[in-house]
N, C-alpha and C. Protein backbone atom coordinates (compact mmCIF):
# COMPACT_ATOMS: atom_id res chain seq x y z
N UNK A 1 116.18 100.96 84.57
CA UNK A 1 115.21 101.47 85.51
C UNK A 1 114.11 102.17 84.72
N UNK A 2 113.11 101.39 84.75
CA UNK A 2 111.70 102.28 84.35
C UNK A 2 110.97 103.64 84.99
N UNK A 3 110.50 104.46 84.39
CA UNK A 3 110.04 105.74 84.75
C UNK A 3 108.58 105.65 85.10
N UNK A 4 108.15 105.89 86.20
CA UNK A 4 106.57 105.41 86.46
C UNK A 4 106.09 106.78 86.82
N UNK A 5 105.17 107.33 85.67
CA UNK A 5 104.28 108.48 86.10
C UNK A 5 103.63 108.84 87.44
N UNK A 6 102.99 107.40 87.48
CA UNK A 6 102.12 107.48 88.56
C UNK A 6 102.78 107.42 89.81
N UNK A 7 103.81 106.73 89.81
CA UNK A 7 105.11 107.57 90.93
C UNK A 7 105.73 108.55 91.20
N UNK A 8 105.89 109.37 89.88
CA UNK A 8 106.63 110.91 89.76
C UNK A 8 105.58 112.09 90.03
N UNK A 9 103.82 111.60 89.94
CA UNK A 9 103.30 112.80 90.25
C UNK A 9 102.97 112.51 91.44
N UNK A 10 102.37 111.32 92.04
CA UNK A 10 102.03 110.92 93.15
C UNK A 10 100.13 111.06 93.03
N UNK A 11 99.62 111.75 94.28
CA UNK A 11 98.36 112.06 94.17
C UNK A 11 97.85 113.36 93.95
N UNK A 12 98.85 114.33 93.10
CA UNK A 12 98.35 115.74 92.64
C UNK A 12 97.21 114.90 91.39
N UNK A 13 97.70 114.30 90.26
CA UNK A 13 96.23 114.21 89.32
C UNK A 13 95.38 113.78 89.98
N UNK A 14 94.94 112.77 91.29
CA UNK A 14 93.68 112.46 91.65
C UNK A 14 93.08 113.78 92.29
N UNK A 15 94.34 114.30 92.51
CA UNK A 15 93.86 115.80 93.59
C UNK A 15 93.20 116.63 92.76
N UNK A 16 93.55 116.98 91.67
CA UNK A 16 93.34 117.66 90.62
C UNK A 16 91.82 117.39 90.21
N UNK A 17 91.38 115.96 89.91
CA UNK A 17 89.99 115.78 89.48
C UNK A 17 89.33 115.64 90.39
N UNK A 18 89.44 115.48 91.58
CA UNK A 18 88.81 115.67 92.50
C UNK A 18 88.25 117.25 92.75
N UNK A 19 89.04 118.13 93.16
CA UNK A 19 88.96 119.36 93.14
C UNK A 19 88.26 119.54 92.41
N UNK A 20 88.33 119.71 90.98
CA UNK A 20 87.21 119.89 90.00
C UNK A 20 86.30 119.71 90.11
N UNK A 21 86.23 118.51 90.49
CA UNK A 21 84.26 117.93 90.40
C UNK A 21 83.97 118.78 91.94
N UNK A 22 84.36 118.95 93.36
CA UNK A 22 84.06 119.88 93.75
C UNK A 22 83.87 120.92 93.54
N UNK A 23 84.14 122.29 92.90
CA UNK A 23 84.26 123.01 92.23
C UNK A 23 82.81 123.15 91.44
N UNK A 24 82.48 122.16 90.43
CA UNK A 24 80.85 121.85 89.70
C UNK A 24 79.80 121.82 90.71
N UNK A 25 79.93 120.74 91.56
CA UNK A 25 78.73 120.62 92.79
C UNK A 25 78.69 121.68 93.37
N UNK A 26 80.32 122.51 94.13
CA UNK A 26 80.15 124.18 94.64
C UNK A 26 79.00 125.00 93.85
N UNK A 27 79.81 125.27 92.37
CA UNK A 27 78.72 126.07 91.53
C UNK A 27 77.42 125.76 91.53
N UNK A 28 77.04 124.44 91.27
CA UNK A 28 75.75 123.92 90.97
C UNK A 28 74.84 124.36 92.35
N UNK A 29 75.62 124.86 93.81
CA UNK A 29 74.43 124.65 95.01
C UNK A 29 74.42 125.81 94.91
N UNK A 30 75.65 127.03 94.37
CA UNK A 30 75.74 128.58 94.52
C UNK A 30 74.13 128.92 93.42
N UNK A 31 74.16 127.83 92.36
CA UNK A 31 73.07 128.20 91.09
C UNK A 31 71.79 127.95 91.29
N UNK A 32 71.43 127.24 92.13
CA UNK A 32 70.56 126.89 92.60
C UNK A 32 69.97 127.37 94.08
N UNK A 33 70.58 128.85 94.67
CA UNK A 33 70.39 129.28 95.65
C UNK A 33 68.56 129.72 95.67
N UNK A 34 68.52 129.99 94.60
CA UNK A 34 66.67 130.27 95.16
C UNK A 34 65.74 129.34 94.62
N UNK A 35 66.36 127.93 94.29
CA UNK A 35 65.23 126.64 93.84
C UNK A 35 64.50 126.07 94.91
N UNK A 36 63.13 126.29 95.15
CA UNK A 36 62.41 125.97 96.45
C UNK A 36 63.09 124.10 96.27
N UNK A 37 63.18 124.01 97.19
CA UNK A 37 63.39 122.23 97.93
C UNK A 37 65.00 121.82 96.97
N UNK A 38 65.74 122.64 96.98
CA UNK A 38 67.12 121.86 96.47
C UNK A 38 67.58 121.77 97.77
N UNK A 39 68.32 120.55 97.73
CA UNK A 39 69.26 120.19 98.72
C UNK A 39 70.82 120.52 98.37
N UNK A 40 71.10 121.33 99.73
CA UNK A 40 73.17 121.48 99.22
C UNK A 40 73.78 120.48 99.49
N UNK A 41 74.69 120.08 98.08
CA UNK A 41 75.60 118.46 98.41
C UNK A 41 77.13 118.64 98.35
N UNK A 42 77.22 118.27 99.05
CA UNK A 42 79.32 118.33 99.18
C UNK A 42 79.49 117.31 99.24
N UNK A 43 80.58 117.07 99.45
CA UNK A 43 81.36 115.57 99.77
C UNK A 43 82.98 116.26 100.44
N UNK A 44 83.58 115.16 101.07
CA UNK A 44 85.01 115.27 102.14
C UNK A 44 86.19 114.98 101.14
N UNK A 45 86.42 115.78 100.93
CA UNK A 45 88.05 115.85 99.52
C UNK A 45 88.79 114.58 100.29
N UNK A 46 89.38 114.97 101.54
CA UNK A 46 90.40 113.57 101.89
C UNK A 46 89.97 112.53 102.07
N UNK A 47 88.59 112.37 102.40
CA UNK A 47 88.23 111.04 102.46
C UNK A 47 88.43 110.46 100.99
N UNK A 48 87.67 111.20 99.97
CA UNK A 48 88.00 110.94 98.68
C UNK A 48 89.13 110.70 98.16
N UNK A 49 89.96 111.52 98.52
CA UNK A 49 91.79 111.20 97.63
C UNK A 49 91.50 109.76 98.60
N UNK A 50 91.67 109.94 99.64
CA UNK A 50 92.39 108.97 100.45
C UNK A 50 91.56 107.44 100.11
N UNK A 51 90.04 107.22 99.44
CA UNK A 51 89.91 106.21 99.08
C UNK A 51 90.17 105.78 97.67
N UNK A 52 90.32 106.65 96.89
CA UNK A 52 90.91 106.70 95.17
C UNK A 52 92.30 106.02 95.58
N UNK A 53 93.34 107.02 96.42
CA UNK A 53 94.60 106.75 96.50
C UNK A 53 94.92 105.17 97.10
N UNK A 54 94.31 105.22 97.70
CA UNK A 54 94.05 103.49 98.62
C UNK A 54 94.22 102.52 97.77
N UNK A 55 93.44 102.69 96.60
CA UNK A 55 93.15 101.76 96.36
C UNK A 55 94.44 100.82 95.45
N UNK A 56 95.50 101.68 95.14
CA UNK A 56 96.68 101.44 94.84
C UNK A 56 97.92 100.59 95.92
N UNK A 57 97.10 100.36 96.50
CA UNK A 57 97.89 99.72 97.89
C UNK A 57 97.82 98.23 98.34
N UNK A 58 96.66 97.98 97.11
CA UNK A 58 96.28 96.26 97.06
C UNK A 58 97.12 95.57 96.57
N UNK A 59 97.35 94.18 96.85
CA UNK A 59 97.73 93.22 96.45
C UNK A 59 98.44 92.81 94.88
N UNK A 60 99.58 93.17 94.43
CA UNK A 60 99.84 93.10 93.08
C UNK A 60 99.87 91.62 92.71
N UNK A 61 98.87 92.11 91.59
CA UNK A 61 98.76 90.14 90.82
C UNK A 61 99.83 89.95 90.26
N UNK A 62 99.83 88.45 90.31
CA UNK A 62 101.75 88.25 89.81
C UNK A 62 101.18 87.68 88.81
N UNK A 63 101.47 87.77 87.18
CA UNK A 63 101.09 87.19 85.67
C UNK A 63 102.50 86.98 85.24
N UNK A 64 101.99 85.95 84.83
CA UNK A 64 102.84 84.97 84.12
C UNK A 64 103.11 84.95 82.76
N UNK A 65 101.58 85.56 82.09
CA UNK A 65 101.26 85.46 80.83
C UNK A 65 101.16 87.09 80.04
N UNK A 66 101.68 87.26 79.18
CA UNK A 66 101.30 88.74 78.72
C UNK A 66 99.65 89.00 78.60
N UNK A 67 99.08 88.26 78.52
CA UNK A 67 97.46 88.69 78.19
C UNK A 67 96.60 88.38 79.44
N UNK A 68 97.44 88.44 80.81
CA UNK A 68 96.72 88.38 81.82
C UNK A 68 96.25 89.61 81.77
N UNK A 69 95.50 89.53 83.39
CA UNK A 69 94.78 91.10 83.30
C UNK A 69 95.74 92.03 84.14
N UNK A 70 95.42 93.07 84.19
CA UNK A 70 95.90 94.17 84.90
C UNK A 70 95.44 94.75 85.88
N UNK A 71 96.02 95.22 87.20
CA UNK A 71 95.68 95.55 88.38
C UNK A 71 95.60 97.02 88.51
N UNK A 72 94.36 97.24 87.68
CA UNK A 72 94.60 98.86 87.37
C UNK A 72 93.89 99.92 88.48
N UNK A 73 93.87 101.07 88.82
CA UNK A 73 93.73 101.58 89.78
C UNK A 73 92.40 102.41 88.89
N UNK A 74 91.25 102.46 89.56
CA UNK A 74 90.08 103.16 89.00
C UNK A 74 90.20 104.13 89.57
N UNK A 75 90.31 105.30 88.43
CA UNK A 75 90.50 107.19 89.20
C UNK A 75 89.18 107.26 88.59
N UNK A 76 87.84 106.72 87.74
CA UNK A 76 86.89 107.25 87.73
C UNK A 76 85.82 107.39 89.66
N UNK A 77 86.27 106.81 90.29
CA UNK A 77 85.96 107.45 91.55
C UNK A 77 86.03 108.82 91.88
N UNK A 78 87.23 109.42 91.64
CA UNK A 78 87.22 110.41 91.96
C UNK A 78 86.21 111.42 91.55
N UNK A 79 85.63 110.88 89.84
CA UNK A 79 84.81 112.01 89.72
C UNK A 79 83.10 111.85 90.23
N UNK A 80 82.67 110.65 90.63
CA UNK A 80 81.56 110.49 91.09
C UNK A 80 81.80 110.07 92.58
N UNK A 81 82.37 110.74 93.39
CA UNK A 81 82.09 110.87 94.67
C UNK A 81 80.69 110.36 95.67
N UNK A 82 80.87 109.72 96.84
CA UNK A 82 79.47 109.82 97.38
C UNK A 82 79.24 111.38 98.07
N UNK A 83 78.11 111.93 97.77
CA UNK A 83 77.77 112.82 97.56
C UNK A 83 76.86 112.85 98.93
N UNK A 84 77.60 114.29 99.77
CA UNK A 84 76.76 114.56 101.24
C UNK A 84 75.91 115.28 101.22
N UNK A 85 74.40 115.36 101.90
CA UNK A 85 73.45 116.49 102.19
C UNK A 85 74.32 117.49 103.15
N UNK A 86 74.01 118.99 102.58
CA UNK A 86 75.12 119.88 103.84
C UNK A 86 73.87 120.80 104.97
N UNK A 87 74.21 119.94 106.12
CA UNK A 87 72.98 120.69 107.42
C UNK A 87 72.67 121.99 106.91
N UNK A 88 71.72 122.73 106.85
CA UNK A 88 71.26 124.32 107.21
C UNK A 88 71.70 124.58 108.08
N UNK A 89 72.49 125.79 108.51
CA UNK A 89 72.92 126.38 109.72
C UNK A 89 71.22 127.15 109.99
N UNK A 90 70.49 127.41 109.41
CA UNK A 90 69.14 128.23 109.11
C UNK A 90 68.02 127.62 108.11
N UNK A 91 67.35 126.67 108.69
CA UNK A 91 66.40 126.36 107.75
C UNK A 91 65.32 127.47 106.85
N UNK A 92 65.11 127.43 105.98
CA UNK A 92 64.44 128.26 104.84
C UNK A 92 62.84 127.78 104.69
N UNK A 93 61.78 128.88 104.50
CA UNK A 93 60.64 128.28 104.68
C UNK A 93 60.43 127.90 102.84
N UNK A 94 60.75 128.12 101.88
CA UNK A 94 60.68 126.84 100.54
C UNK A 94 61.27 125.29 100.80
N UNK A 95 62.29 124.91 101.72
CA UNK A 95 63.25 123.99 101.73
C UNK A 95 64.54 123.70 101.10
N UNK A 96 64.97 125.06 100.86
CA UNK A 96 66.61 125.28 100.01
C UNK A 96 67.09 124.98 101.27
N UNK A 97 68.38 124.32 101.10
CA UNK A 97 69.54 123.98 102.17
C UNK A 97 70.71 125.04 102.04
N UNK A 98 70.81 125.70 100.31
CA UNK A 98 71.69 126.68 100.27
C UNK A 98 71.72 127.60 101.09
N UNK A 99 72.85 127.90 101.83
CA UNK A 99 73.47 129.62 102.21
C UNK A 99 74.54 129.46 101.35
N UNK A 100 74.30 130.50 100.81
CA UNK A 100 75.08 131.17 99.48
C UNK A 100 76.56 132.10 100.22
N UNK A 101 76.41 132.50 101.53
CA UNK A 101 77.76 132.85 101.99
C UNK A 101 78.81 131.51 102.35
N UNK A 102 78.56 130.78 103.03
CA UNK A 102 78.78 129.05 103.32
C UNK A 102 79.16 129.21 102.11
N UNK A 103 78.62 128.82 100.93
CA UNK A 103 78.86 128.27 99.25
C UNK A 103 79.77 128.85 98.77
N UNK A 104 80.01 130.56 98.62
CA UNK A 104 80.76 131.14 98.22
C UNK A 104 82.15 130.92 98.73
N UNK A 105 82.11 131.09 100.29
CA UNK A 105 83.27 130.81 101.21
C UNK A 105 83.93 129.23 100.65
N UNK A 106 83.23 128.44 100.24
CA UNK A 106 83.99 127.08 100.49
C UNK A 106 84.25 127.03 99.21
N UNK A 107 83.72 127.71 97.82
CA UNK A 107 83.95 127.92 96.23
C UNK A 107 85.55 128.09 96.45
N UNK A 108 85.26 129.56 96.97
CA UNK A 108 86.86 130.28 97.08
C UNK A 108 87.94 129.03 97.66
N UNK A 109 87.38 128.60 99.02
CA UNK A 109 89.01 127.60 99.17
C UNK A 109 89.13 127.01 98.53
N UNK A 110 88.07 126.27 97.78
CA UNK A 110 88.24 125.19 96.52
C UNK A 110 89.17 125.60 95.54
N UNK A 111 88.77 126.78 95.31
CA UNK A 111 89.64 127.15 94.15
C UNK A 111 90.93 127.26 94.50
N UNK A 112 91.50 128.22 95.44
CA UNK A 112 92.54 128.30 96.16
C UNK A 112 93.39 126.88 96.08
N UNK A 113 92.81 126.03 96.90
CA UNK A 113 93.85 124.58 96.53
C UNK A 113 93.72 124.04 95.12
N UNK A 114 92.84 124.19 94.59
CA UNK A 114 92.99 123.59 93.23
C UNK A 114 93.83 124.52 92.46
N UNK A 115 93.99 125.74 92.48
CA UNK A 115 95.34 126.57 92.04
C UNK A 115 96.61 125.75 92.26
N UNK A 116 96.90 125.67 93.84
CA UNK A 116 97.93 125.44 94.35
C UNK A 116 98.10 124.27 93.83
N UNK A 117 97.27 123.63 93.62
CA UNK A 117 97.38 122.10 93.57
C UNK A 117 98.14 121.78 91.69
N UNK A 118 97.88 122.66 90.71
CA UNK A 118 97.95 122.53 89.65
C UNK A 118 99.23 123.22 89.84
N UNK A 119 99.86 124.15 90.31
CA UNK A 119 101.34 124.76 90.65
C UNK A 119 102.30 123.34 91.10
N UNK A 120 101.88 122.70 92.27
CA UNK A 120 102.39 121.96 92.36
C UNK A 120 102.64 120.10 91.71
N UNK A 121 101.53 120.60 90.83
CA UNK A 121 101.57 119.35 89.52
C UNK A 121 102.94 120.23 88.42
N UNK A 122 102.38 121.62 88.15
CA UNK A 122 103.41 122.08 87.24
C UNK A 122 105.14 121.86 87.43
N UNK A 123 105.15 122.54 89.23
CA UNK A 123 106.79 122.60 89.26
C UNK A 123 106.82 121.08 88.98
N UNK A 124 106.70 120.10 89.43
CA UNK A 124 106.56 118.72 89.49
C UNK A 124 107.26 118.12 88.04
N UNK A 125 106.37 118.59 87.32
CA UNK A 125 106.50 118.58 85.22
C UNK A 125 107.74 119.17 85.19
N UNK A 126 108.23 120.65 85.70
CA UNK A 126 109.15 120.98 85.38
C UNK A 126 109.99 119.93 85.86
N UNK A 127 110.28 119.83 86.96
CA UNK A 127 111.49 119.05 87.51
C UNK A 127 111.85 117.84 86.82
N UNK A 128 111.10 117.18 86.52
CA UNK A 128 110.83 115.80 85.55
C UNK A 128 111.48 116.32 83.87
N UNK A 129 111.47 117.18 83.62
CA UNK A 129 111.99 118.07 82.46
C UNK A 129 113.50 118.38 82.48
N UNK A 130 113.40 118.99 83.33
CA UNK A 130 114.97 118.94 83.90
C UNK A 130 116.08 117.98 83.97
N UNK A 131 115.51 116.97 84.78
CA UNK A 131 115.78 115.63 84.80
C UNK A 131 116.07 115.15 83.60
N UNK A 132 115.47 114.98 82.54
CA UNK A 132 115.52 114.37 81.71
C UNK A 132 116.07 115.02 80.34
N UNK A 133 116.35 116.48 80.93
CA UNK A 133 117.66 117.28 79.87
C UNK A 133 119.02 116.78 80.62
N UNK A 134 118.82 116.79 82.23
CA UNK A 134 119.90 116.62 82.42
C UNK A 134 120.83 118.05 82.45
N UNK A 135 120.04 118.59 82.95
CA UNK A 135 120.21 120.20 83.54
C UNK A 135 120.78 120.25 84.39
């Protein structure tokens, strides 16, 4: 019986780089709070896992030959996201879209699950450790 990573963590690493690159775009709209005409950009985390993760759900090519190709799953999605304009609750007379309370508020949950999210990659490692002392 073979050991498949990408089975034992599941979707914490896509979760993981995902989070991150949220996290950059967060900062980048918090840094840009007084640039006349920046637009604030987010994007939808589950839509994202959930089309990264998807995409592992296709059709496995059956090869015959060792130098066929491979049905590999592209996680560079996760880090270039399609990227949303976020409404003004208050339009601004320069044309900033930032509110910096909005930004801050959604920084913090970001971070918050991306904590949690790396806890639950860790116990994960541990257990797989365990396992394989045979603890």
């Amino acid at each position: 019986m073979s050991l498949s990573l990408d089975k034992a963590f599941g979707v914490l690493p896509s979760a993981v780089l995902i989070k991150a690159r949220r996290a950059e775009l967060l900062a980048s709209n918090l840094a840009n709070a007084d640039t006349p005409d920046y637009k604030s950009r987010d994007f939808h985390f589950t839509e994202v896992l959930a089309e990264v993760e998807g995409m592992g759900n296709r059709m496995k090519l059956a090869t015959t030959r060792a130098n066929h190709l491979t049905n590999e799953i592209d996680k560079s999605k996760a880090l270039e996201p399609d990227l949303l304009y976020r409404i003004p609750s208050q339009p601004s007379l320069d044309g900033n879209t930032v509110d910096p309370q909005l930004e801050r508020a959604a920084f913090a949950e970001n971070t918050t699950h991306y904590q949690s999210t790396l806890e639950f990659l860790d116990r994960r490692v541990a257990g797989l450790r365990k396992a394989l002392r045979k603890e």
